[in-house]
PDB file of N, CA and C in Angstrom:
ATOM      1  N   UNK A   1      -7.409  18.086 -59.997  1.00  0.00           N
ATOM      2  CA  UNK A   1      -7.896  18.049 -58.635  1.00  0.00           C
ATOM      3  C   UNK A   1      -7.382  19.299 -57.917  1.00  0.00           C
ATOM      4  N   UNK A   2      -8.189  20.013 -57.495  1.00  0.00           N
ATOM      5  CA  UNK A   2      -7.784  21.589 -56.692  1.00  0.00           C
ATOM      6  C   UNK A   2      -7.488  20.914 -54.895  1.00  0.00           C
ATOM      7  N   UNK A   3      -6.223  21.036 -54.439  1.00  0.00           N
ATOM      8  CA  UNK A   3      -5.682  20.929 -53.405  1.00  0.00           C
ATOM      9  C   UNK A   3      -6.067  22.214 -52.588  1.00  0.00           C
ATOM     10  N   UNK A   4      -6.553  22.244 -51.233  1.00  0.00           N
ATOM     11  CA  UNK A   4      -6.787  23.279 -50.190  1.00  0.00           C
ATOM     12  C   UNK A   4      -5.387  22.814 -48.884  1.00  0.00           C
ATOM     13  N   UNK A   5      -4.971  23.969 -48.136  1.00  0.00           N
ATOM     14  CA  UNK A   5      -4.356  23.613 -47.680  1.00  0.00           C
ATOM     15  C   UNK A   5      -5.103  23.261 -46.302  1.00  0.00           C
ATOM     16  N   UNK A   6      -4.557  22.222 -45.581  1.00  0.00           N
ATOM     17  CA  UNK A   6      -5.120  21.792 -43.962  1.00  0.00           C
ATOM     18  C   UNK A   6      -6.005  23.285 -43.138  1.00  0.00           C
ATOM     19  N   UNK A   7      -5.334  24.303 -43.093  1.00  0.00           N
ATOM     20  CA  UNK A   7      -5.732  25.579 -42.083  1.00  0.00           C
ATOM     21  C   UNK A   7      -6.917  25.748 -43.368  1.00  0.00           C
ATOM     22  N   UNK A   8      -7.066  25.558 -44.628  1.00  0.00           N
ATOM     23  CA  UNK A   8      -8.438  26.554 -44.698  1.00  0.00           C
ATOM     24  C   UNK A   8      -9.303  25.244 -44.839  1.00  0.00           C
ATOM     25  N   UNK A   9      -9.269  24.044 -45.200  1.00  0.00           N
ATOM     26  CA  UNK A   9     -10.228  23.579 -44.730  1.00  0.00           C
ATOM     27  C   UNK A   9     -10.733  23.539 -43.177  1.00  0.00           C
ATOM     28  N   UNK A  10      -9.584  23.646 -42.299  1.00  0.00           N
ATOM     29  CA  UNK A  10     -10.701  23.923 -40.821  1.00  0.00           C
ATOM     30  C   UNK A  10     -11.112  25.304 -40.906  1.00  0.00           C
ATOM     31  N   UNK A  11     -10.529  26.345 -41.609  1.00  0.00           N
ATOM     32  CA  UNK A  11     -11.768  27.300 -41.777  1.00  0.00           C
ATOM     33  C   UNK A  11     -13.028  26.894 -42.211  1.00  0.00           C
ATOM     34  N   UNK A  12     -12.695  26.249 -43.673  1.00  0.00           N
ATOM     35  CA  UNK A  12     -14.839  25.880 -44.309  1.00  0.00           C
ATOM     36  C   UNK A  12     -15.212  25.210 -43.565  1.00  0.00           C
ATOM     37  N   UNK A  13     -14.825  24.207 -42.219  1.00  0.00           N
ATOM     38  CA  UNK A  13     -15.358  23.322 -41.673  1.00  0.00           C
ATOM     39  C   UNK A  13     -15.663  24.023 -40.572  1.00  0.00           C
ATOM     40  N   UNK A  14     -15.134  25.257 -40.207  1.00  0.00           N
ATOM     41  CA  UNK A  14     -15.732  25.915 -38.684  1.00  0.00           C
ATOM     42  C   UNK A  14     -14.690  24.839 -37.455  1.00  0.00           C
ATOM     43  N   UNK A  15     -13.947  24.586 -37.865  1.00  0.00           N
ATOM     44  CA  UNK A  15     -13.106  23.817 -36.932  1.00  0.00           C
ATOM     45  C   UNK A  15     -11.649  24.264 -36.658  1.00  0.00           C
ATOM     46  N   UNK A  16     -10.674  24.053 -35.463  1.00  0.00           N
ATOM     47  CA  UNK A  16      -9.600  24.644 -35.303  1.00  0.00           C
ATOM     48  C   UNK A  16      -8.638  23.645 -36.230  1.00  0.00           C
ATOM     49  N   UNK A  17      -7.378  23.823 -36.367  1.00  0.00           N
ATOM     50  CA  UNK A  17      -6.412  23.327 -37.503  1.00  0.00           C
ATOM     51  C   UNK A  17      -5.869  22.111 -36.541  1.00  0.00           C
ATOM     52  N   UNK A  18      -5.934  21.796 -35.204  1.00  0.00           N
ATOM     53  CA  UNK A  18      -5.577  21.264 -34.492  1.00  0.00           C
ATOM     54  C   UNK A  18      -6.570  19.679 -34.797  1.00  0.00           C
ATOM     55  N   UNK A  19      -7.880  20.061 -34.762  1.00  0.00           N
ATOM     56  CA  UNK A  19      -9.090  19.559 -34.468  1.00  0.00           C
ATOM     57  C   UNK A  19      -8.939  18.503 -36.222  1.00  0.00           C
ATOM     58  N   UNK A  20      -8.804  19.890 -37.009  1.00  0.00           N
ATOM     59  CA  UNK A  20      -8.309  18.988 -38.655  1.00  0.00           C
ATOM     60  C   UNK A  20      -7.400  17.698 -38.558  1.00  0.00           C
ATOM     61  N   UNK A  21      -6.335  17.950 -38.166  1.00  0.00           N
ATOM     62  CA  UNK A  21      -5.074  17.283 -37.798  1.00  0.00           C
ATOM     63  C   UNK A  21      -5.437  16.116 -37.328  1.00  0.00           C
ATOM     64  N   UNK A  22      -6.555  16.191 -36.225  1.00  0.00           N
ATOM     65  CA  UNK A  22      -6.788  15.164 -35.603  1.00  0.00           C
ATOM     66  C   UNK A  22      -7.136  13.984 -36.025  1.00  0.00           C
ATOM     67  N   UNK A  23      -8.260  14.935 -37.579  1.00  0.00           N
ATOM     68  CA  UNK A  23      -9.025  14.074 -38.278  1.00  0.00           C
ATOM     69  C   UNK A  23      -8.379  13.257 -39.078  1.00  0.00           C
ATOM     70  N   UNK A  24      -7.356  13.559 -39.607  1.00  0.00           N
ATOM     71  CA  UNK A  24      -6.343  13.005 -40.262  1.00  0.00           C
ATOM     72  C   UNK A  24      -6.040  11.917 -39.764  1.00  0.00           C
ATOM     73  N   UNK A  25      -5.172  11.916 -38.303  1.00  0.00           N
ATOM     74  CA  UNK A  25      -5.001  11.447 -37.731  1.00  0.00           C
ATOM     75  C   UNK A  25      -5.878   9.919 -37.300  1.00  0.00           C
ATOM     76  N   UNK A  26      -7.207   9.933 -37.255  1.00  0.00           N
ATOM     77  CA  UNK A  26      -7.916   9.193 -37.251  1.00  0.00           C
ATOM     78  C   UNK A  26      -8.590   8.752 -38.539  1.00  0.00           C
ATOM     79  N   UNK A  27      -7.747   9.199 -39.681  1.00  0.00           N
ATOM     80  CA  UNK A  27      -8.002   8.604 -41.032  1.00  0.00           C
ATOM     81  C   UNK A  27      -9.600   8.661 -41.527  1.00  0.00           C
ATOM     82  N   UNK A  28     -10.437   9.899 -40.835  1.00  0.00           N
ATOM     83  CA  UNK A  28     -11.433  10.746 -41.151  1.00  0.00           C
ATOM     84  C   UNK A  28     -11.524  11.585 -42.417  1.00  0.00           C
ATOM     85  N   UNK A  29      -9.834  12.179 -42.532  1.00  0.00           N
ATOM     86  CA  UNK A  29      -9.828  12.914 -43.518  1.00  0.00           C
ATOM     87  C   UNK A  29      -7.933  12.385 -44.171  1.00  0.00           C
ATOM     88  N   UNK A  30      -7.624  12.238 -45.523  1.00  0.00           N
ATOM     89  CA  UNK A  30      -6.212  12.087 -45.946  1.00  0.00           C
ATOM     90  C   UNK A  30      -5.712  13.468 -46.444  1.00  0.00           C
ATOM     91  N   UNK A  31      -4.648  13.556 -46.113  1.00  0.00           N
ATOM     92  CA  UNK A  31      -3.909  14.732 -46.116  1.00  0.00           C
ATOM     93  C   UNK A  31      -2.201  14.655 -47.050  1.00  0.00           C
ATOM     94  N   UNK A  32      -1.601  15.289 -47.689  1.00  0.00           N
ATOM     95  CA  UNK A  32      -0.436  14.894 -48.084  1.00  0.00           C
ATOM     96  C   UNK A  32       0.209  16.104 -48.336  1.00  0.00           C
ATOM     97  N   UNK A  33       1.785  16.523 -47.763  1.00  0.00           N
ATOM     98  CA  UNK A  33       2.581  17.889 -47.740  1.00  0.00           C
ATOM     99  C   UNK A  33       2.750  17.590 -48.963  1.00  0.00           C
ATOM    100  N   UNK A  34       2.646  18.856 -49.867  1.00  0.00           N
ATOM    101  CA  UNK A  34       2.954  19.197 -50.846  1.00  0.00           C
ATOM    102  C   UNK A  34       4.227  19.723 -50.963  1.00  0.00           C
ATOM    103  N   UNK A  35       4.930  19.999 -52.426  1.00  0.00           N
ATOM    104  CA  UNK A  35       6.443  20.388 -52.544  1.00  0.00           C
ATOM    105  C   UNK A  35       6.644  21.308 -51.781  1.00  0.00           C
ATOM    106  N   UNK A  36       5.521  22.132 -51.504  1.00  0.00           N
ATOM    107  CA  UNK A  36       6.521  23.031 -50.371  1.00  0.00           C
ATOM    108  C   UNK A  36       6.298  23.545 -48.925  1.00  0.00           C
ATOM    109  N   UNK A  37       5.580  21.397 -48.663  1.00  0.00           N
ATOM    110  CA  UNK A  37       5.675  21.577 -47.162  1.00  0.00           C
ATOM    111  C   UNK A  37       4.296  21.412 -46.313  1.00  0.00           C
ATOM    112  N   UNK A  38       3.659  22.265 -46.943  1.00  0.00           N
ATOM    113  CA  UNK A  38       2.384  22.547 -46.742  1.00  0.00           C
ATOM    114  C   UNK A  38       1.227  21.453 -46.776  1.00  0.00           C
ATOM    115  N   UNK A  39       0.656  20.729 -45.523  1.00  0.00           N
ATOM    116  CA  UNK A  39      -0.348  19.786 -45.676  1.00  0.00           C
ATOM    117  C   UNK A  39      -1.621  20.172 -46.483  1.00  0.00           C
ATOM    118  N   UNK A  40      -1.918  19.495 -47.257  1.00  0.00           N
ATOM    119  CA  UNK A  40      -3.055  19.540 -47.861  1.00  0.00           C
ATOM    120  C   UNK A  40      -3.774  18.422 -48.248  1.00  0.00           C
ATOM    121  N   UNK A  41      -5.196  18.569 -48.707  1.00  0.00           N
ATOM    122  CA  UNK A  41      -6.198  17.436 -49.028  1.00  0.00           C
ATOM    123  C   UNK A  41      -6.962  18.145 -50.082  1.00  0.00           C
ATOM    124  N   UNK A  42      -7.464  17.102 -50.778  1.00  0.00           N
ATOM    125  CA  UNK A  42      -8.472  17.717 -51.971  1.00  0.00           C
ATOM    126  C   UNK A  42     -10.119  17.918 -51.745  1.00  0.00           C
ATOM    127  N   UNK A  43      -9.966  19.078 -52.015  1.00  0.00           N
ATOM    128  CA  UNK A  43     -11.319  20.059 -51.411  1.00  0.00           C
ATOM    129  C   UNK A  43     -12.702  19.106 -52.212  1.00  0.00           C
ATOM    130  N   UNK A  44     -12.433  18.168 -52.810  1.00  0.00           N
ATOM    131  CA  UNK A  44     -13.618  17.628 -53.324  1.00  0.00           C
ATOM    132  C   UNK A  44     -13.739  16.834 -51.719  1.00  0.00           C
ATOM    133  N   UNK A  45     -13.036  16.539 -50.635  1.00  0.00           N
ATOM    134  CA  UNK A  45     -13.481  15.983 -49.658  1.00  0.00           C
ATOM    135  C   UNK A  45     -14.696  16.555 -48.509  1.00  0.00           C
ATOM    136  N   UNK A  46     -14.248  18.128 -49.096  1.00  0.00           N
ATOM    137  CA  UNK A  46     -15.456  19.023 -48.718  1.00  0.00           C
ATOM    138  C   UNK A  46     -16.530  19.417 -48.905  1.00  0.00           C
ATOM    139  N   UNK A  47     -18.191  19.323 -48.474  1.00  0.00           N
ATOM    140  CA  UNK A  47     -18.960  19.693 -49.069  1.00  0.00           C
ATOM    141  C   UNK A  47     -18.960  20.913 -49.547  1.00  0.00           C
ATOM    142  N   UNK A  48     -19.664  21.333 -50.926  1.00  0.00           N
ATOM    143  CA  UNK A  48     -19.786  22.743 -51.503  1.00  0.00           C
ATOM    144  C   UNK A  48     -20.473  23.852 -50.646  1.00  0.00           C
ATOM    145  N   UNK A  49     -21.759  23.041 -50.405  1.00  0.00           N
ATOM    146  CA  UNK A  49     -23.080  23.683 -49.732  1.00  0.00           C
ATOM    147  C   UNK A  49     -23.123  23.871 -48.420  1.00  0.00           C
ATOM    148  N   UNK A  50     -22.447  22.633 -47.773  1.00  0.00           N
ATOM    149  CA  UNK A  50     -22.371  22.346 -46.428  1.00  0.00           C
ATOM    150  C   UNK A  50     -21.382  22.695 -45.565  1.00  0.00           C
ATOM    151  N   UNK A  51     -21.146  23.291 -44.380  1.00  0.00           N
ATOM    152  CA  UNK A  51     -19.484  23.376 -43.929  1.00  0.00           C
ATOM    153  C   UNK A  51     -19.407  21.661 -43.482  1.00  0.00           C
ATOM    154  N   UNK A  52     -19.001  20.835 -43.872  1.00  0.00           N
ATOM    155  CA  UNK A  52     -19.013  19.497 -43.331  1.00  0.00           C
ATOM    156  C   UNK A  52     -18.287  18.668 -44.491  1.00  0.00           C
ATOM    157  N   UNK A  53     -17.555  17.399 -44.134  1.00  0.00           N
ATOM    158  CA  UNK A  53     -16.992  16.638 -45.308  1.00  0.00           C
ATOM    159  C   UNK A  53     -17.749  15.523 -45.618  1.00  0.00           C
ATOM    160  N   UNK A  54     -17.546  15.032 -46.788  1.00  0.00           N
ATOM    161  CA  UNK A  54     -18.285  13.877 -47.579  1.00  0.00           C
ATOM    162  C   UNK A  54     -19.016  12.996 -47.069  1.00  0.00           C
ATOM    163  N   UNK A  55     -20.058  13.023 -46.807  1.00  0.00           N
ATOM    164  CA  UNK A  55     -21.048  12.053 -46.205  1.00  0.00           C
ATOM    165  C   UNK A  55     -19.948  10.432 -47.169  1.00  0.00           C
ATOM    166  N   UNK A  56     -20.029   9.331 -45.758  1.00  0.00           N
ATOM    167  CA  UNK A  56     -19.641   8.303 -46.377  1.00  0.00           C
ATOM    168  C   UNK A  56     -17.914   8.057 -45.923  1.00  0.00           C
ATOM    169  N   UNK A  57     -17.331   9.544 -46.677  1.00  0.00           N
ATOM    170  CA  UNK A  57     -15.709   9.496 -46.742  1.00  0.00           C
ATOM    171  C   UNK A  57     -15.338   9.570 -45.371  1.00  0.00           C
ATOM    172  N   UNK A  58     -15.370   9.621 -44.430  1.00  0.00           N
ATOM    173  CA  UNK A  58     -14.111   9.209 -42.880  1.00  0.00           C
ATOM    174  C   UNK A  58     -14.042   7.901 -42.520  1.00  0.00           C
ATOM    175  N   UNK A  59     -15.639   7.021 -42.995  1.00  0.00           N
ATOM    176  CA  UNK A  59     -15.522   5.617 -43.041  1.00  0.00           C
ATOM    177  C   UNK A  59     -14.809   4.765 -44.036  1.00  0.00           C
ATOM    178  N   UNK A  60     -15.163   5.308 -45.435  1.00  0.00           N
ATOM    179  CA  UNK A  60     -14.218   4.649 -46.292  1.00  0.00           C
ATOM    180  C   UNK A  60     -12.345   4.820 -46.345  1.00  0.00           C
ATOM    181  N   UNK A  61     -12.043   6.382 -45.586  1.00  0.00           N
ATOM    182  CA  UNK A  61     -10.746   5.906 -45.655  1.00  0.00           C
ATOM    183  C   UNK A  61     -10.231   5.155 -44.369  1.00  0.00           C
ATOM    184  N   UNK A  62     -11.003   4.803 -43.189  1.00  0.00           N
ATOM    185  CA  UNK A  62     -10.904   3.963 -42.411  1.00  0.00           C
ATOM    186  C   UNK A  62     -10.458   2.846 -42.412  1.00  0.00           C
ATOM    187  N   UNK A  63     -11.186   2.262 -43.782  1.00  0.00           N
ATOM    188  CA  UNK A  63     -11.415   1.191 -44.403  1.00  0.00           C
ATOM    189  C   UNK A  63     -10.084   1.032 -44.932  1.00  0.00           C
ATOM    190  N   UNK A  64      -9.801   2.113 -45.951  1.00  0.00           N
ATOM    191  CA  UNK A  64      -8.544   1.752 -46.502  1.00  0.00           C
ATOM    192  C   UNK A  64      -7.072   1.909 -45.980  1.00  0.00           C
ATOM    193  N   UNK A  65      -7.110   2.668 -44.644  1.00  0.00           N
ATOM    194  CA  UNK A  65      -6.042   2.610 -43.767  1.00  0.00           C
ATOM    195  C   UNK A  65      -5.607   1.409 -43.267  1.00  0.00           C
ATOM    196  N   UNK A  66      -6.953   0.666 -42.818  1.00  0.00           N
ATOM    197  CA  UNK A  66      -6.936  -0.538 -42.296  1.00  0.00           C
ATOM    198  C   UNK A  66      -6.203  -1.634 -43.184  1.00  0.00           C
ATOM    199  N   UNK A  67      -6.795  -1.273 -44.650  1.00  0.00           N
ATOM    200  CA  UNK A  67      -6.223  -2.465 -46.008  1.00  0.00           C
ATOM    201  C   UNK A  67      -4.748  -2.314 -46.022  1.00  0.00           C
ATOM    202  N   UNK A  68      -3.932  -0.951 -45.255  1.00  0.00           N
ATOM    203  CA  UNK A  68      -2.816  -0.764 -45.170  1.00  0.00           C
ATOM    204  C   UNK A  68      -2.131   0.463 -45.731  1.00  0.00           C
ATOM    205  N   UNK A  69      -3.494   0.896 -46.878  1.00  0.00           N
ATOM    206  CA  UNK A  69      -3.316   2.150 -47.320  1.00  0.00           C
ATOM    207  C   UNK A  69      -2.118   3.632 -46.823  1.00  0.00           C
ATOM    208  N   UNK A  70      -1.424   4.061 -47.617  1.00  0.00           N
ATOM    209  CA  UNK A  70      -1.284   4.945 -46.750  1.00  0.00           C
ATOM    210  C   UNK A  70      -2.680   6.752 -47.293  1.00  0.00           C
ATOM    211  N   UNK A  71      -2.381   7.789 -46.699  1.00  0.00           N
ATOM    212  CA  UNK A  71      -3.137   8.625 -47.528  1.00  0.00           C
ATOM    213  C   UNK A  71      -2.950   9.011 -48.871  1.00  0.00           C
ATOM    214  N   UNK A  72      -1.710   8.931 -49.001  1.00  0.00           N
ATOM    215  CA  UNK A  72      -1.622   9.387 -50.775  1.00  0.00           C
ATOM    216  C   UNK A  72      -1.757   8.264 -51.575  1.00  0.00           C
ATOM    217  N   UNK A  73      -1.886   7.013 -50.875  1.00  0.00           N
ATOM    218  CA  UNK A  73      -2.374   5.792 -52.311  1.00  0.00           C
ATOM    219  C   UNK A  73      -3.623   5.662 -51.735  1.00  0.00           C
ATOM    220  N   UNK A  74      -4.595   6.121 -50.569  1.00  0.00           N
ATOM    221  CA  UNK A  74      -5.833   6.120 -50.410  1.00  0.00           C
ATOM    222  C   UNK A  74      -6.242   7.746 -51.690  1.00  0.00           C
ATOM    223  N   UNK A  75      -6.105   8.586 -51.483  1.00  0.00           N
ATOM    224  CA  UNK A  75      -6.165   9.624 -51.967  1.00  0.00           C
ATOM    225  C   UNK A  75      -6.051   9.325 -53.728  1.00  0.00           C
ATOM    226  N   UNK A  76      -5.218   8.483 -54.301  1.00  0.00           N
ATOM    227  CA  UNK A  76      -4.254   8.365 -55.441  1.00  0.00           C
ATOM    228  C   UNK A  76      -5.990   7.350 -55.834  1.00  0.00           C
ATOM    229  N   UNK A  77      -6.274   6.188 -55.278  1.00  0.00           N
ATOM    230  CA  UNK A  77      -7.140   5.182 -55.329  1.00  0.00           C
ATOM    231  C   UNK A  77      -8.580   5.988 -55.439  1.00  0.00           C
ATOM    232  N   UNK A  78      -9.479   6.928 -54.747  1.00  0.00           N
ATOM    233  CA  UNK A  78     -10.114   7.774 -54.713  1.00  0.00           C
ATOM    234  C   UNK A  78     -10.422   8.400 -56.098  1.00  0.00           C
ATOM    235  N   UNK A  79      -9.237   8.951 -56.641  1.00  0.00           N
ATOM    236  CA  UNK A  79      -9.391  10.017 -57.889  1.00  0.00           C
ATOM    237  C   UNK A  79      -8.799   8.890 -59.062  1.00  0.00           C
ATOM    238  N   UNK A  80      -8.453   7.660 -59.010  1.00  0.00           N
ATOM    239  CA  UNK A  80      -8.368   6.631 -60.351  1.00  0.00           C
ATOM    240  C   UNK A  80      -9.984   6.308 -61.128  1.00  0.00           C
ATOM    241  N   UNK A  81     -10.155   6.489 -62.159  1.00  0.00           N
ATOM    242  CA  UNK A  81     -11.224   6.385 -62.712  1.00  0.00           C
ATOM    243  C   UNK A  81     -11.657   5.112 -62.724  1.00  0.00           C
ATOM    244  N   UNK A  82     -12.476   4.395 -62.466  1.00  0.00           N
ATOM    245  CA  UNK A  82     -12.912   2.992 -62.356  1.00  0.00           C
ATOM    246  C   UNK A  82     -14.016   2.834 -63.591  1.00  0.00           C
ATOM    247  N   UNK A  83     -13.993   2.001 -64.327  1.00  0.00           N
ATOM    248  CA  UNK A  83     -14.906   1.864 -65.299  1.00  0.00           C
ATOM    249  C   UNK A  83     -16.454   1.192 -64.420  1.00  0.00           C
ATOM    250  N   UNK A  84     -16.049   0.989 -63.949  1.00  0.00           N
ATOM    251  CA  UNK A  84     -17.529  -0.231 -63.031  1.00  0.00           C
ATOM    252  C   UNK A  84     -18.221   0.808 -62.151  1.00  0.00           C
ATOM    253  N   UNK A  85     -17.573   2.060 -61.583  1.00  0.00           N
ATOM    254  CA  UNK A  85     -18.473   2.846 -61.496  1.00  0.00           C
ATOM    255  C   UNK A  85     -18.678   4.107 -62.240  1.00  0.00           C
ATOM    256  N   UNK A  86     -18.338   4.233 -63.182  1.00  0.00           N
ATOM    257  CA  UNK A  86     -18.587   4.814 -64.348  1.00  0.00           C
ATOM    258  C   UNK A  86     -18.467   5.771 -63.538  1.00  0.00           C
ATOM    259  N   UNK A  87     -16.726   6.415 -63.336  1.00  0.00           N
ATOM    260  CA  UNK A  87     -16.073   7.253 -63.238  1.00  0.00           C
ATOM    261  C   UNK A  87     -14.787   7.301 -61.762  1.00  0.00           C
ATOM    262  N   UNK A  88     -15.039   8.022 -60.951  1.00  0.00           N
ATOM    263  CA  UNK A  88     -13.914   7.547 -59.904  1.00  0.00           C
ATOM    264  C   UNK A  88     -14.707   7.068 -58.759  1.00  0.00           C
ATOM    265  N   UNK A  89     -14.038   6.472 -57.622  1.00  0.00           N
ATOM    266  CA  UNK A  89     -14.667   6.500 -56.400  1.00  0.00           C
ATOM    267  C   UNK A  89     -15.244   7.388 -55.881  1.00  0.00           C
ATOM    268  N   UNK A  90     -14.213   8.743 -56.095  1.00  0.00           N
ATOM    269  CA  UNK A  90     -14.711   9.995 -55.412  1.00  0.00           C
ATOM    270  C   UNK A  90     -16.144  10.084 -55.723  1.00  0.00           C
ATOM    271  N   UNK A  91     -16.158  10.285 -56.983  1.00  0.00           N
ATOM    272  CA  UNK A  91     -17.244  10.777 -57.556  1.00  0.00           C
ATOM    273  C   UNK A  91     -18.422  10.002 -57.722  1.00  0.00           C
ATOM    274  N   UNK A  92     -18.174   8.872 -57.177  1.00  0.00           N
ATOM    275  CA  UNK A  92     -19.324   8.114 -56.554  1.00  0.00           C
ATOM    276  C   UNK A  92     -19.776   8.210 -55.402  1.00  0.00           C
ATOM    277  N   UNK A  93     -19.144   8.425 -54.719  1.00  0.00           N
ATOM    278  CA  UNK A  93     -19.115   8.832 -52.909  1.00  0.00           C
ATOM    279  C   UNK A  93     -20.104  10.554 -52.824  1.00  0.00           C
ATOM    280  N   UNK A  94     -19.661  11.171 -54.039  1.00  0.00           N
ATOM    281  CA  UNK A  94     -20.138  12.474 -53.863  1.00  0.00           C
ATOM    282  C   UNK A  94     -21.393  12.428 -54.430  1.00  0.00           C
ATOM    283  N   UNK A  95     -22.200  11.402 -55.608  1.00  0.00           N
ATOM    284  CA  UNK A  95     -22.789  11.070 -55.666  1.00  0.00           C
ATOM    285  C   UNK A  95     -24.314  10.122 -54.786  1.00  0.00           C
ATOM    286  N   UNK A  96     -23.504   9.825 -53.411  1.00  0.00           N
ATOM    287  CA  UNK A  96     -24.498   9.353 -52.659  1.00  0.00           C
ATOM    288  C   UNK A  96     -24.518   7.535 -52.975  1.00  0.00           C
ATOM    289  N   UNK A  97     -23.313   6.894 -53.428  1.00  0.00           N
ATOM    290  CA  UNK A  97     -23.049   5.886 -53.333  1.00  0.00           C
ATOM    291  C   UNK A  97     -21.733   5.026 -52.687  1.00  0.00           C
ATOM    292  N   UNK A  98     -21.346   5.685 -51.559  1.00  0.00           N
ATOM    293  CA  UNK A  98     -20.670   5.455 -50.536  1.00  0.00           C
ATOM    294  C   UNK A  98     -20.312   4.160 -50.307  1.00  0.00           C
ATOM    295  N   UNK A  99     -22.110   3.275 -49.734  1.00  0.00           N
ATOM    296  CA  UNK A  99     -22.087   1.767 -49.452  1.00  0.00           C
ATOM    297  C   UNK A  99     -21.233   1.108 -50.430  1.00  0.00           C
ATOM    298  N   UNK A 100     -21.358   1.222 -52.306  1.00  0.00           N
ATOM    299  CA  UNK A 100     -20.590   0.566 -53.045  1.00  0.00           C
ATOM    300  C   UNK A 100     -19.554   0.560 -52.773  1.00  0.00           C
ATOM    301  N   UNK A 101     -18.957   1.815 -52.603  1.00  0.00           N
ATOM    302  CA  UNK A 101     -17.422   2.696 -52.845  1.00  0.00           C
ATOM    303  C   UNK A 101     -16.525   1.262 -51.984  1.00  0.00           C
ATOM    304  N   UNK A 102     -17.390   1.403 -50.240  1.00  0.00           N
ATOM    305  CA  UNK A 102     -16.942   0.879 -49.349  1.00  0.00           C
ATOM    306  C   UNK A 102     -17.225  -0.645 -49.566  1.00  0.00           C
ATOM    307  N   UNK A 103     -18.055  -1.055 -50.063  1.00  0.00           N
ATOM    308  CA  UNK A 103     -17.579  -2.790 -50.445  1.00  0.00           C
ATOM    309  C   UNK A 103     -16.164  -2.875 -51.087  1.00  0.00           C
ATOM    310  N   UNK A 104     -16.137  -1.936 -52.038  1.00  0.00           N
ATOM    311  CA  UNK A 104     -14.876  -2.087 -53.068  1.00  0.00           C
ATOM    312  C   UNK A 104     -13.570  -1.671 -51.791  1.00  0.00           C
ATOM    313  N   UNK A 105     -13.634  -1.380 -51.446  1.00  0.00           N
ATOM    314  CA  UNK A 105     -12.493  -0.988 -50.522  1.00  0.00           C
ATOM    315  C   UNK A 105     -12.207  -1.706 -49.480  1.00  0.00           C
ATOM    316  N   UNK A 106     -13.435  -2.720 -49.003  1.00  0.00           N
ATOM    317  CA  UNK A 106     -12.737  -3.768 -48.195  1.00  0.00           C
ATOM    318  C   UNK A 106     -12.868  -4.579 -48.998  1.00  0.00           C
ATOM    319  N   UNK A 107     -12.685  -4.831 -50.339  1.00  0.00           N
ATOM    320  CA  UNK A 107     -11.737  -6.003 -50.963  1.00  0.00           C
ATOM    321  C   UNK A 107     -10.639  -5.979 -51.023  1.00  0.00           C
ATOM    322  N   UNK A 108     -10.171  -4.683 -51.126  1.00  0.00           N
ATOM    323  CA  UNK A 108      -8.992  -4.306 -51.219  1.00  0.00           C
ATOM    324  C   UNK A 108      -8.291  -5.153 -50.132  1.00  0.00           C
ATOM    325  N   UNK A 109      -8.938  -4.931 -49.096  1.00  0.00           N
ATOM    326  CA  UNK A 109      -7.921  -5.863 -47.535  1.00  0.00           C
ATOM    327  C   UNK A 109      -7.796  -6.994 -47.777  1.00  0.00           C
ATOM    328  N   UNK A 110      -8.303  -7.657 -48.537  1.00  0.00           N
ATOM    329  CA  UNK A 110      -8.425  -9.146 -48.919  1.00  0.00           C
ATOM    330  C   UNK A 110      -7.526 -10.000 -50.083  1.00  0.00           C
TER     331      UNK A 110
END
């Protein structure tokens, strides 16, 4: 998984680092300091094509903040390979199957 740090994703996003933070903050986007300090999130949360993040993903980690999640076991949960969707969450979400992702994630609260 390729980690970006917080300041350049609000560069690809056209947004200030403040504005990022925020998103975090409102469990839009998960973020986790790395060994040396430095906040970061995994750039698969970013579209390639698009300056914008994952259609789907600010609701689902909503979801899992709420289940109690913090970001690095939301983040950790995300990139675990799930056999039932024949491969990870992420990569279902990036796929354009979000709605599933997010049933599975409010079971989790349950």
């Amino acid at each position: 998984m390729e980690w970006i740090p917080v300041a350049t994703a609000a560069e690809r996003l056209g947004l200030t680092y403040r504005r990022v933070l925020q998103l975090v903050h409102e469990h839009s986007l998960a973020a986790v300091r790395g060994p040396d300090g430095v906040l970061r999130l995994p750039a698969d949360f970013l579209m390639v094509e698009e300056p914008q993040i994952v259609r789907g993903l600010p609701g689902l980690l909503t979801v899992l903040a709420d289940a109690g999640y913090s970001d690095d076991e939301a983040i950790g949960w995300l990139f675990t390979e799930d056999p039932s969707l024949e491969g990870t969450p992420m990569r279902a979400i990036r796929a354009g199957r979000s709605t599933e992702v997010k049933r599975r994630a409010q079971a989790l609260g349950f």
